[in-house]
Protein backbone atom coordinates (compact mmCIF):
# COMPACT_ATOMS: atom_id res chain seq x y z
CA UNK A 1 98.35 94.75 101.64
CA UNK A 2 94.81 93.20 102.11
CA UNK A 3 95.03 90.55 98.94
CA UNK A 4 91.56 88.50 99.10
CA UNK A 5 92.68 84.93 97.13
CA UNK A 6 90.94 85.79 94.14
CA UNK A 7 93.53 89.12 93.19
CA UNK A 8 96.86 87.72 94.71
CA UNK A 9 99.23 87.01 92.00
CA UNK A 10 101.00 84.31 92.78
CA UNK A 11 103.64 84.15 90.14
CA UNK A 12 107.08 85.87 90.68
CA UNK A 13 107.85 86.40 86.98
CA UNK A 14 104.56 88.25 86.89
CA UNK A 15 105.40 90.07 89.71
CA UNK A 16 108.61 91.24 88.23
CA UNK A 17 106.98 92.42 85.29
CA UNK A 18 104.62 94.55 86.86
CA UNK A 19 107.38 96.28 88.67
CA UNK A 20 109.46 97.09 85.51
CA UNK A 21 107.04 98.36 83.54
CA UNK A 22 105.73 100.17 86.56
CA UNK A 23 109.13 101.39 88.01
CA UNK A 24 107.75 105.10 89.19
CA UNK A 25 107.63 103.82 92.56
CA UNK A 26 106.81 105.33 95.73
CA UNK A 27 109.16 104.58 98.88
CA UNK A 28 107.63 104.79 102.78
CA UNK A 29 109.60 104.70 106.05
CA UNK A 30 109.14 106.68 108.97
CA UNK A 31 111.53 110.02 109.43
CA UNK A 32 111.26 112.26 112.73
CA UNK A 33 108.54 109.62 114.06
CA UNK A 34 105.54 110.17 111.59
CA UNK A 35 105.57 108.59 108.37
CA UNK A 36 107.20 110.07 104.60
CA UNK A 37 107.46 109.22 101.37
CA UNK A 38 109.15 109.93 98.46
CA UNK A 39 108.04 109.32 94.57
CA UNK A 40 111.08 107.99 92.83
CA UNK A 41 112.08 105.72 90.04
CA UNK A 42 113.63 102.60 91.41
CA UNK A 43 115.78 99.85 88.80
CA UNK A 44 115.02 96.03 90.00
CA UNK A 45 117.68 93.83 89.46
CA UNK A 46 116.30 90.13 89.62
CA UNK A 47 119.40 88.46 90.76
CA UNK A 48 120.78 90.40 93.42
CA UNK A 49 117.11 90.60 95.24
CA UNK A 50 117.61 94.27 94.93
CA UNK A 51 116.00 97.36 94.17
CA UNK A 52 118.51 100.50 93.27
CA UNK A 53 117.47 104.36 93.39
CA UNK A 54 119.10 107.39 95.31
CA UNK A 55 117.31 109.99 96.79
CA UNK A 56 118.02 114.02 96.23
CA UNK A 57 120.63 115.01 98.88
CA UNK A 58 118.36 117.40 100.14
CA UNK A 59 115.55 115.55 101.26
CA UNK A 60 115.93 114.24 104.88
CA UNK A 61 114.20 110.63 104.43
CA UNK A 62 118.05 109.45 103.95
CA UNK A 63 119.26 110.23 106.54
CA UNK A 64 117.61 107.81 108.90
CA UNK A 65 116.17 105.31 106.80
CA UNK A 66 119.13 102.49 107.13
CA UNK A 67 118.10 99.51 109.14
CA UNK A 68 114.54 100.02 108.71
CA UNK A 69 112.11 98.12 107.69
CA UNK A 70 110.10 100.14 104.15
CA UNK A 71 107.81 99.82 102.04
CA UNK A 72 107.47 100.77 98.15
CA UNK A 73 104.65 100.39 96.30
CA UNK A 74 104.16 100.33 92.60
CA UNK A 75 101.09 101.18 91.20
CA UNK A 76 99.77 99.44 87.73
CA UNK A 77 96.83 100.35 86.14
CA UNK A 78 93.54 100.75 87.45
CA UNK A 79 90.02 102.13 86.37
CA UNK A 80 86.49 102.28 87.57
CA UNK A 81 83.99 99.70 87.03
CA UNK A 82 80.82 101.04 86.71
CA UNK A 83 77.22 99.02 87.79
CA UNK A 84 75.72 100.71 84.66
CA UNK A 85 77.74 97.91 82.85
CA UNK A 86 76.46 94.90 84.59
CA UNK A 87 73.46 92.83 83.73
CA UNK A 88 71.32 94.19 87.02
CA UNK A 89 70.94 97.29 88.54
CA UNK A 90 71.10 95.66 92.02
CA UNK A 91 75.09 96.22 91.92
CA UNK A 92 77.98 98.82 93.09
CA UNK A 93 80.83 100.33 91.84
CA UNK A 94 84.25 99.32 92.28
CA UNK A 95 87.81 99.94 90.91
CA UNK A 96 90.03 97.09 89.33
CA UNK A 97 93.83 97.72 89.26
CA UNK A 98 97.29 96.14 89.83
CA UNK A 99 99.31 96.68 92.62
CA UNK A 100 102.97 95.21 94.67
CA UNK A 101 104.14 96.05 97.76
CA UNK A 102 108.09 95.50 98.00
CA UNK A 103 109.28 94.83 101.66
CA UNK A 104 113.26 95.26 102.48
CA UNK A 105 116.13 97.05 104.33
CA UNK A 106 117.90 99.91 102.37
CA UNK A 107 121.35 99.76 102.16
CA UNK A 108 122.73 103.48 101.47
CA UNK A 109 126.03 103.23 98.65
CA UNK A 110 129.37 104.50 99.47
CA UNK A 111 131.28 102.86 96.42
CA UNK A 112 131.65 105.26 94.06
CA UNK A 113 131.79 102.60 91.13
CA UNK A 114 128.70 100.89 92.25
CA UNK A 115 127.01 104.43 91.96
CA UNK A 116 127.77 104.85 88.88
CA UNK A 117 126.77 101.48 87.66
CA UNK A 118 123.27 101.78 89.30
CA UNK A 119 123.52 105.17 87.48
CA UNK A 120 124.12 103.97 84.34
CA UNK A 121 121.29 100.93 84.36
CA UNK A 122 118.69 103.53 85.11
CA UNK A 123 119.61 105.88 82.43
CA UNK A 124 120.31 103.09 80.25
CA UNK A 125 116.72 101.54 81.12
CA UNK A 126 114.85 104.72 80.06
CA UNK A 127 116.42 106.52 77.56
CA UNK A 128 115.38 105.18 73.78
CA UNK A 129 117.49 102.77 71.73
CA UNK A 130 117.63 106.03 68.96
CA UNK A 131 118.40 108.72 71.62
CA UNK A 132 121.50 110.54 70.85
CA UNK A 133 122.36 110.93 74.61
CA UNK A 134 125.22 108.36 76.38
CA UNK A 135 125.52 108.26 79.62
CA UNK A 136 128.65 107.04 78.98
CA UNK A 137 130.63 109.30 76.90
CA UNK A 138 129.55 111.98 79.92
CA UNK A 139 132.86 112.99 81.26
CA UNK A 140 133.42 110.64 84.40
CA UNK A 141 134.34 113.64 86.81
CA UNK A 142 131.30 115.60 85.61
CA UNK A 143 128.82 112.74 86.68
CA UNK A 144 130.69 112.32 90.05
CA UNK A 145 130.48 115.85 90.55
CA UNK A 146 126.63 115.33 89.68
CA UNK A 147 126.19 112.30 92.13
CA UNK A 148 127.12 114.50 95.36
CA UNK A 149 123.91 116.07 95.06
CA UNK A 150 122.38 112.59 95.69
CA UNK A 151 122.43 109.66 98.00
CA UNK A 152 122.25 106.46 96.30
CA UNK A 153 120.68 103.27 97.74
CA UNK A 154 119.97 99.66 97.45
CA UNK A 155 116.91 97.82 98.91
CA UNK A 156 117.26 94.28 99.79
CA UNK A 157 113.84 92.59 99.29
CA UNK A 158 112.56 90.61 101.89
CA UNK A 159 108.88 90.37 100.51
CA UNK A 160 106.98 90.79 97.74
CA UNK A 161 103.25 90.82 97.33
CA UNK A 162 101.50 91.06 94.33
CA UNK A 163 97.51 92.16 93.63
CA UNK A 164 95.45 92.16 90.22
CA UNK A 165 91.66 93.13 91.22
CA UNK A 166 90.33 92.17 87.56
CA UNK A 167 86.65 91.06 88.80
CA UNK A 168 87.89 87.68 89.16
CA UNK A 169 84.99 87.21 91.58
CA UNK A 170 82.41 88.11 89.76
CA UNK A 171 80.72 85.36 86.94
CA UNK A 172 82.15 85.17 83.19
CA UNK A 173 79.63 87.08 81.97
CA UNK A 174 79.97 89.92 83.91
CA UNK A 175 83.61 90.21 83.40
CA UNK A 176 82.72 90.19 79.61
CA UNK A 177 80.70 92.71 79.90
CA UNK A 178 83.29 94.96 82.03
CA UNK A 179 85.66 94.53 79.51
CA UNK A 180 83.63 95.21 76.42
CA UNK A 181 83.02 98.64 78.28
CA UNK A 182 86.43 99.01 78.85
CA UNK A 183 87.69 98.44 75.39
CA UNK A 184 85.47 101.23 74.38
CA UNK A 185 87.37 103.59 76.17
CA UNK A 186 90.37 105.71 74.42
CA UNK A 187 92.11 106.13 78.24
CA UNK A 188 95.40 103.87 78.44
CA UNK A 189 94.68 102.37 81.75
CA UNK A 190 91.45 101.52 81.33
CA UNK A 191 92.77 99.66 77.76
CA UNK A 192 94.96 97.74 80.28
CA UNK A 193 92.73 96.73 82.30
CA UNK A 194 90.53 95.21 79.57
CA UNK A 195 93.62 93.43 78.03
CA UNK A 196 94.83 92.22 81.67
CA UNK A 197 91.32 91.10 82.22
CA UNK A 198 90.85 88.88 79.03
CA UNK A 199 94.17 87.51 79.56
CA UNK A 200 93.20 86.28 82.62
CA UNK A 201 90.02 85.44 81.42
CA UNK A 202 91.59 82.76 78.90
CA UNK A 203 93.56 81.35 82.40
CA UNK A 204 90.01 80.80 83.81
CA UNK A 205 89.08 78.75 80.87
């Protein structure tokens, strides 16, 4: 990923962050000799170095995937920066966002207990604290009977790379004015931005 030194994000925690809140992810490697990818939700767990997910039996990206080198990417959020909001007309429009790129080798799982853990994690990491559903009380045959329609998987992370375009290189006062404009908005990401971007602001100071 092109990272000029102003946007790279240097700190892992931060990185880590942006990843679990962000965990829609979307996977690359090459299948048949052109390039795929596949838009899944992957579960990071910090210790092992590891990303877990598991693909839909049916789609062919498994099946020679192991002992390559991919790529996933997870997107944060972004929004456009208009020039109307600068100080001078003698400007151009850009986007600000967050972005990682997650380098590794993907392991595919055989073990059906590790499956199930990874299983569990994920459902355990999205469903609400008040949600009457347990993964859990499922009857164990039913969810193995479930899991041969997939094909689970563990990434081990070789690199990480981390980018926050936030108009770090443009003056104070400019990036006061972005995010005024920004805070007047009632979209999510462009909310995010703005809060990202006086966060970072107060790092500046």
């Amino acid at each position: 990923m092109y990272i000029p030194k102003h946007f790279k994000i240097h700190d892992l925690e931060t990185i880590y962050k942006i990843i679990e809140k962000n965990s829609f992810a979307t996977l690359f490697s090459q299948h048949n000799g052109r390039p795929n990818a596949t838009h899944l939700p992957l579960l990071l767990e910090r210790e092992e170095g590891v990303l877990y997910g598991h693909f839909a039996r049916p789609n062919e990206q498994w099946k020679d995937i192991e002992n390559q080198n991919v790529l996933v990417t997870f997107q944060g959020p972004h929004a456009y920066i208009s020039p109307s909001w600068y100080e001078t007309s003698q400007a151009v429009p850009t986007w600000n966002y967050v972005a990682v790129h997650v380098y590794g080798q993907i392991e595919i799982l055989h073990d059906e207990q590790e499956i199930y853990n990874a299983l569990f994690k994920m459902v355990d990491k999205y469903e609400k604290r008040d949600s009457s559903y347990r993964f859990k009380e499922i009857n164990r045959n039913f969810i193995q009977g479930m899991s041969r329609g997939i094909v689970a998987f563990k990434i081990h992370i070789t690199e990480i790379e981390g980018k926050a375009k936030l108009s770090q290189n443009h003056s104070v006062e400019r990036q006061d004015l972005v995010i005024e404009q920004l805070e007047l908005s009632q979209e999510s990401d462009q909310l995010q931005i703005a809060k990202l971007m006086k966060k970072n602001h107060k790092k500046e100071c």
